[in-house]
N, C-alpha and C. Protein backbone atom coordinates (compact mmCIF):
# COMPACT_ATOMS: atom_id res chain seq x y z
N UNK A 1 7.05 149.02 185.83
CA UNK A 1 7.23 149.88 184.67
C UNK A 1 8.59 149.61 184.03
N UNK A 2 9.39 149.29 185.04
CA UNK A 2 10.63 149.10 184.37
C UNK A 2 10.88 148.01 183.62
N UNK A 3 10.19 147.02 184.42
CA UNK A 3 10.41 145.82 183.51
C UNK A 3 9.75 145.46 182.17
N UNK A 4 8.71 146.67 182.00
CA UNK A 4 7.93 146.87 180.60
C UNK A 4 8.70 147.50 179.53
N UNK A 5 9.80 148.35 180.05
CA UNK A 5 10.23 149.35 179.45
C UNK A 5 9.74 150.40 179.07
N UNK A 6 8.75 151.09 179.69
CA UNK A 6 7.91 151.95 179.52
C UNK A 6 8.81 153.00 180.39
N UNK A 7 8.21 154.37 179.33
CA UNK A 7 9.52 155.47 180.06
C UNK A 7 8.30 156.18 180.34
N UNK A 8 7.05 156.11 181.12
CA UNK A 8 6.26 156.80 182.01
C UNK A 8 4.81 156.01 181.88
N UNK A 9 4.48 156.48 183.10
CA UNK A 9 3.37 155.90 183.58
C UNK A 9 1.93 155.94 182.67
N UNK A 10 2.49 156.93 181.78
CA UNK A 10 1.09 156.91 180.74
C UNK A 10 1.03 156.12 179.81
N UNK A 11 2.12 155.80 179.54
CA UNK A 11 2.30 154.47 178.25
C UNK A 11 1.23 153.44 178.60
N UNK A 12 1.13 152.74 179.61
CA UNK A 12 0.56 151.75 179.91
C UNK A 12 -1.04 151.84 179.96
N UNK A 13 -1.88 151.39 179.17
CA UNK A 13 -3.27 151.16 178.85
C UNK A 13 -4.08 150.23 179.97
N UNK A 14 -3.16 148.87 180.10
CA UNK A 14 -3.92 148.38 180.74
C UNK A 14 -2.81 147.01 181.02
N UNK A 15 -2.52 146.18 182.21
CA UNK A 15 -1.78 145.48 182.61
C UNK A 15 -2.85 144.37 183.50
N UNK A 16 -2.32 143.10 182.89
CA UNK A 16 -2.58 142.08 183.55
C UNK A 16 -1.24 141.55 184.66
N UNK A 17 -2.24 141.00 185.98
CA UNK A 17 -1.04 141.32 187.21
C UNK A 17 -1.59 139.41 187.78
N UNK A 18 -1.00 138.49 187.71
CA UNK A 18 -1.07 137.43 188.54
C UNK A 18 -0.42 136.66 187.75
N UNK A 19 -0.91 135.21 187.24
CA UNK A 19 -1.05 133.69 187.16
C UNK A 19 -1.32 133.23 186.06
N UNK A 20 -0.92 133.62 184.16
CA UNK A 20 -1.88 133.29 183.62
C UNK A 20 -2.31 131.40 183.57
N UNK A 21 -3.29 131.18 183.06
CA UNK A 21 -3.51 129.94 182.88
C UNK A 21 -2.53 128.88 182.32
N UNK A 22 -2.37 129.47 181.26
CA UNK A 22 -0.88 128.47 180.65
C UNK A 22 0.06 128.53 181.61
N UNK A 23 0.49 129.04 182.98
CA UNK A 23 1.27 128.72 183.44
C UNK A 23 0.90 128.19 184.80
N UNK A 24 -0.23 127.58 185.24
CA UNK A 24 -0.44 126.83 186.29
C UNK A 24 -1.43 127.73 186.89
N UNK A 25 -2.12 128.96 186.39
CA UNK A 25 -2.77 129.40 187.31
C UNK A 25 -4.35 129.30 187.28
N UNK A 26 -4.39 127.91 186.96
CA UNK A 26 -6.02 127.47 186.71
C UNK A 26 -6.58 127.18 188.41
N UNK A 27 -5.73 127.23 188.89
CA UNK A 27 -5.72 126.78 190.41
C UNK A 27 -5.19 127.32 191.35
N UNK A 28 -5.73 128.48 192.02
CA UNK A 28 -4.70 129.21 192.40
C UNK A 28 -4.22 128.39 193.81
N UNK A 29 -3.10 129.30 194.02
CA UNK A 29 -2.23 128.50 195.46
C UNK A 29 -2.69 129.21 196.88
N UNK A 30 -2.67 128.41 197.53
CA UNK A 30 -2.90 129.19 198.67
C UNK A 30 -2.05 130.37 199.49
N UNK A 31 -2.73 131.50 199.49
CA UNK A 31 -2.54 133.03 199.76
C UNK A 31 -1.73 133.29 198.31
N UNK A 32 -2.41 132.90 197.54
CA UNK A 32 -1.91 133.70 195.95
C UNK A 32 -2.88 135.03 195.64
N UNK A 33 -2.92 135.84 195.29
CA UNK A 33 -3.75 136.72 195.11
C UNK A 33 -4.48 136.56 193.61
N UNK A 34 -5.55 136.71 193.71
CA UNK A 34 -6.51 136.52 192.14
C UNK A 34 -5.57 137.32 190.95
N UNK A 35 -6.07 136.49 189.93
CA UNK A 35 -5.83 137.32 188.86
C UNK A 35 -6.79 138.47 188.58
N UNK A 36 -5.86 139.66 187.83
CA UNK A 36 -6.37 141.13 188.33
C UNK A 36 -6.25 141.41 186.41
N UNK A 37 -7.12 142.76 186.32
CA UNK A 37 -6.90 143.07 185.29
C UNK A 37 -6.75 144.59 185.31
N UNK A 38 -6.22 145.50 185.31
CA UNK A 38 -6.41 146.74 185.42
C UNK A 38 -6.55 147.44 183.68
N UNK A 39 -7.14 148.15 184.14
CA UNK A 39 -7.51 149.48 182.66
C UNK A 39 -7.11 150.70 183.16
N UNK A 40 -6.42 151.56 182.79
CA UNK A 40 -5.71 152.58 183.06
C UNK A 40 -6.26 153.85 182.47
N UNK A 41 -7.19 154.27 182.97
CA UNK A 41 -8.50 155.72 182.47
C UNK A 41 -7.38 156.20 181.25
N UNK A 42 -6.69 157.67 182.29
CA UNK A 42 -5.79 158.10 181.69
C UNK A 42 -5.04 158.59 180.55
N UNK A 43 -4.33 157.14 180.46
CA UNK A 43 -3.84 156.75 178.82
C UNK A 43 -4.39 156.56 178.23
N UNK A 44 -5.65 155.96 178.08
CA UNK A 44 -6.47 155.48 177.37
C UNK A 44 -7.31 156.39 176.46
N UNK A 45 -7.40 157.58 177.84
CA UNK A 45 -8.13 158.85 177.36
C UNK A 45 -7.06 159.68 176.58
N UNK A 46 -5.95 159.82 176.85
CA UNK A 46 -5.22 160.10 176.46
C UNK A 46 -4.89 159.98 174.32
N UNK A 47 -4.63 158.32 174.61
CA UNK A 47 -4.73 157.74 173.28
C UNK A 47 -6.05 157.89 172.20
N UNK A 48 -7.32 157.87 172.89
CA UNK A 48 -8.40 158.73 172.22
C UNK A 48 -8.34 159.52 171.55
N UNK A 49 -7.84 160.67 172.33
CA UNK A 49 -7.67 162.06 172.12
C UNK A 49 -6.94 162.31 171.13
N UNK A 50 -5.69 161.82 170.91
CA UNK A 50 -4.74 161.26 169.39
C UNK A 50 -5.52 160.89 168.47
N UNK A 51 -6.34 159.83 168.74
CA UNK A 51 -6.37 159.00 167.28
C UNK A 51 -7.65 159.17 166.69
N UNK A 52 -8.14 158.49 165.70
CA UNK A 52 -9.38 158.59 165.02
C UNK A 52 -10.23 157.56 165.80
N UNK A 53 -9.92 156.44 166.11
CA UNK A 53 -10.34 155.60 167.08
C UNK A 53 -12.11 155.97 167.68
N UNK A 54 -12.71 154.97 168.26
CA UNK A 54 -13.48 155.40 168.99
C UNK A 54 -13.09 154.83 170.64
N UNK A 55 -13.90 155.44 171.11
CA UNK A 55 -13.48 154.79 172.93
C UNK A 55 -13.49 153.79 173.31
N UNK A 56 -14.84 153.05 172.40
CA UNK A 56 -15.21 151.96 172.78
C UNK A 56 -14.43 150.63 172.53
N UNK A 57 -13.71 150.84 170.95
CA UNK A 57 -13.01 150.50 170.09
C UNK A 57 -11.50 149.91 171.19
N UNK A 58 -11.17 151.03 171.09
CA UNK A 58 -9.85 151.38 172.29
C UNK A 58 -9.46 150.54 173.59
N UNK A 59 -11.33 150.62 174.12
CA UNK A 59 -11.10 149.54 175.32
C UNK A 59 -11.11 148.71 175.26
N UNK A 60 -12.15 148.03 174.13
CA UNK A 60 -12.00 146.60 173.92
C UNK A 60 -10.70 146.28 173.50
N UNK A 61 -10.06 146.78 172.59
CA UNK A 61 -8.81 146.47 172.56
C UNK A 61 -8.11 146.09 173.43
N UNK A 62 -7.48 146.77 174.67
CA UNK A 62 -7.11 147.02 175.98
C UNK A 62 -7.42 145.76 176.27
N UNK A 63 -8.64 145.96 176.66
CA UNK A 63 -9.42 144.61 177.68
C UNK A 63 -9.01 143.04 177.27
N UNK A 64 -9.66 143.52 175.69
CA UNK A 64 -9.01 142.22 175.21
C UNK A 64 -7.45 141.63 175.21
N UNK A 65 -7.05 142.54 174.83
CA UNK A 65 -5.24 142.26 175.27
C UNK A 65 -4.72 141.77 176.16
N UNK A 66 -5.23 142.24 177.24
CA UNK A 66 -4.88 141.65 178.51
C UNK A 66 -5.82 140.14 179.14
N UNK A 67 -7.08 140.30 178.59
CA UNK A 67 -7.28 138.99 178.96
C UNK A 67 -6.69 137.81 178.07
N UNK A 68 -5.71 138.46 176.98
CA UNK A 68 -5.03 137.05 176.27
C UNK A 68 -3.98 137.24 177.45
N UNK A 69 -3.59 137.48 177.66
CA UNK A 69 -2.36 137.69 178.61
C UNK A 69 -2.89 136.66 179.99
N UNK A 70 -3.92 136.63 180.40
CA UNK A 70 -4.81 135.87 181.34
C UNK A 70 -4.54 134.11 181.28
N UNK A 71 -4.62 133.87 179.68
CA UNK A 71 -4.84 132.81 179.01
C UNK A 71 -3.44 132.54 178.26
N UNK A 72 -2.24 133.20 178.35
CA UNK A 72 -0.94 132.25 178.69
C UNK A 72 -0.93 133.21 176.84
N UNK A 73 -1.26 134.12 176.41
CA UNK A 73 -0.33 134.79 174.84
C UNK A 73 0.20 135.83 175.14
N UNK A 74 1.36 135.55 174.72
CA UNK A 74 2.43 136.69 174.56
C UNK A 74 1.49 137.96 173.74
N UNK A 75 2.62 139.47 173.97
CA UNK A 75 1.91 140.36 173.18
C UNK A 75 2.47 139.91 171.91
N UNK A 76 3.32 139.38 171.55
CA UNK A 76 3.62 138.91 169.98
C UNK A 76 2.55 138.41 169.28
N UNK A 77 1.99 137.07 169.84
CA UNK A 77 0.93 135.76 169.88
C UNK A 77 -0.17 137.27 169.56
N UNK A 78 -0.54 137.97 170.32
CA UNK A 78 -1.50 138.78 169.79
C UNK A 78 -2.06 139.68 169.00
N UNK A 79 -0.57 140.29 168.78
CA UNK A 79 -0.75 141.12 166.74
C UNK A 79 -0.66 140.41 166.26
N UNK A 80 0.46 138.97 166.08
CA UNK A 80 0.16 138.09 165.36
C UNK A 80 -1.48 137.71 164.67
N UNK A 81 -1.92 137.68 165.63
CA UNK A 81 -3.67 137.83 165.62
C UNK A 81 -4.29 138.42 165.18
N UNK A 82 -4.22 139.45 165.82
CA UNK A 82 -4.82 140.79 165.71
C UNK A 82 -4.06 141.08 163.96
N UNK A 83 -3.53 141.04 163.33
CA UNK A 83 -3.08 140.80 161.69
C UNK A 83 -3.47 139.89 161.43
N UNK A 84 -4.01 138.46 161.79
CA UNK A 84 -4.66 137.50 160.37
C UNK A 84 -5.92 138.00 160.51
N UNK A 85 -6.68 138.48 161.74
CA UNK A 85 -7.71 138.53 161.57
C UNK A 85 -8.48 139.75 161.01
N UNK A 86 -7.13 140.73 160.50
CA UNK A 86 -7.95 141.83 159.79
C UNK A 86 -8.36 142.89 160.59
């Protein structure tokens, strides 16, 4: 959390935790642990509850975010994105 800069545990939606690909983890090493993806109920429900959003909307978001994160893009690389593509 700290190293996110997140000032509580609800901030966080959803965190990718290993190896992404762009950085060698097409292969994992031996006793490396898999790449993980977590979704965080919670916040998520949380952030719902705020916005006009739908749920479904929300997670894919989430989900998707983090599996760029899987595949070696920064969160920059991904609004970047997430803005050309409208």
């Amino acid at each position: 959390m700290r190293s996110l800069g997140a000032q509580s545990e609800f901030e966080l939606m959803g965190l990718f935790q290993g190896v992404g690909l762009a950085h060698g983890g097409e292969t994992p090493m031996s006793g490396q642990m898999p790449n993980m993806v977590f979704l965080y109920r919670r916040p998520i429900l949380d952030y719902w509850a705020e916005h006009e959003e739908s749920l479904g909307k929300i997670v894919t978001h989430v989900l998707v975010h983090e599996i760029g994160h899987h595949f070696g893009l920064s969160d920059e690389d991904m609004y970047r994105l997430e803005d050309e593509a409208g």
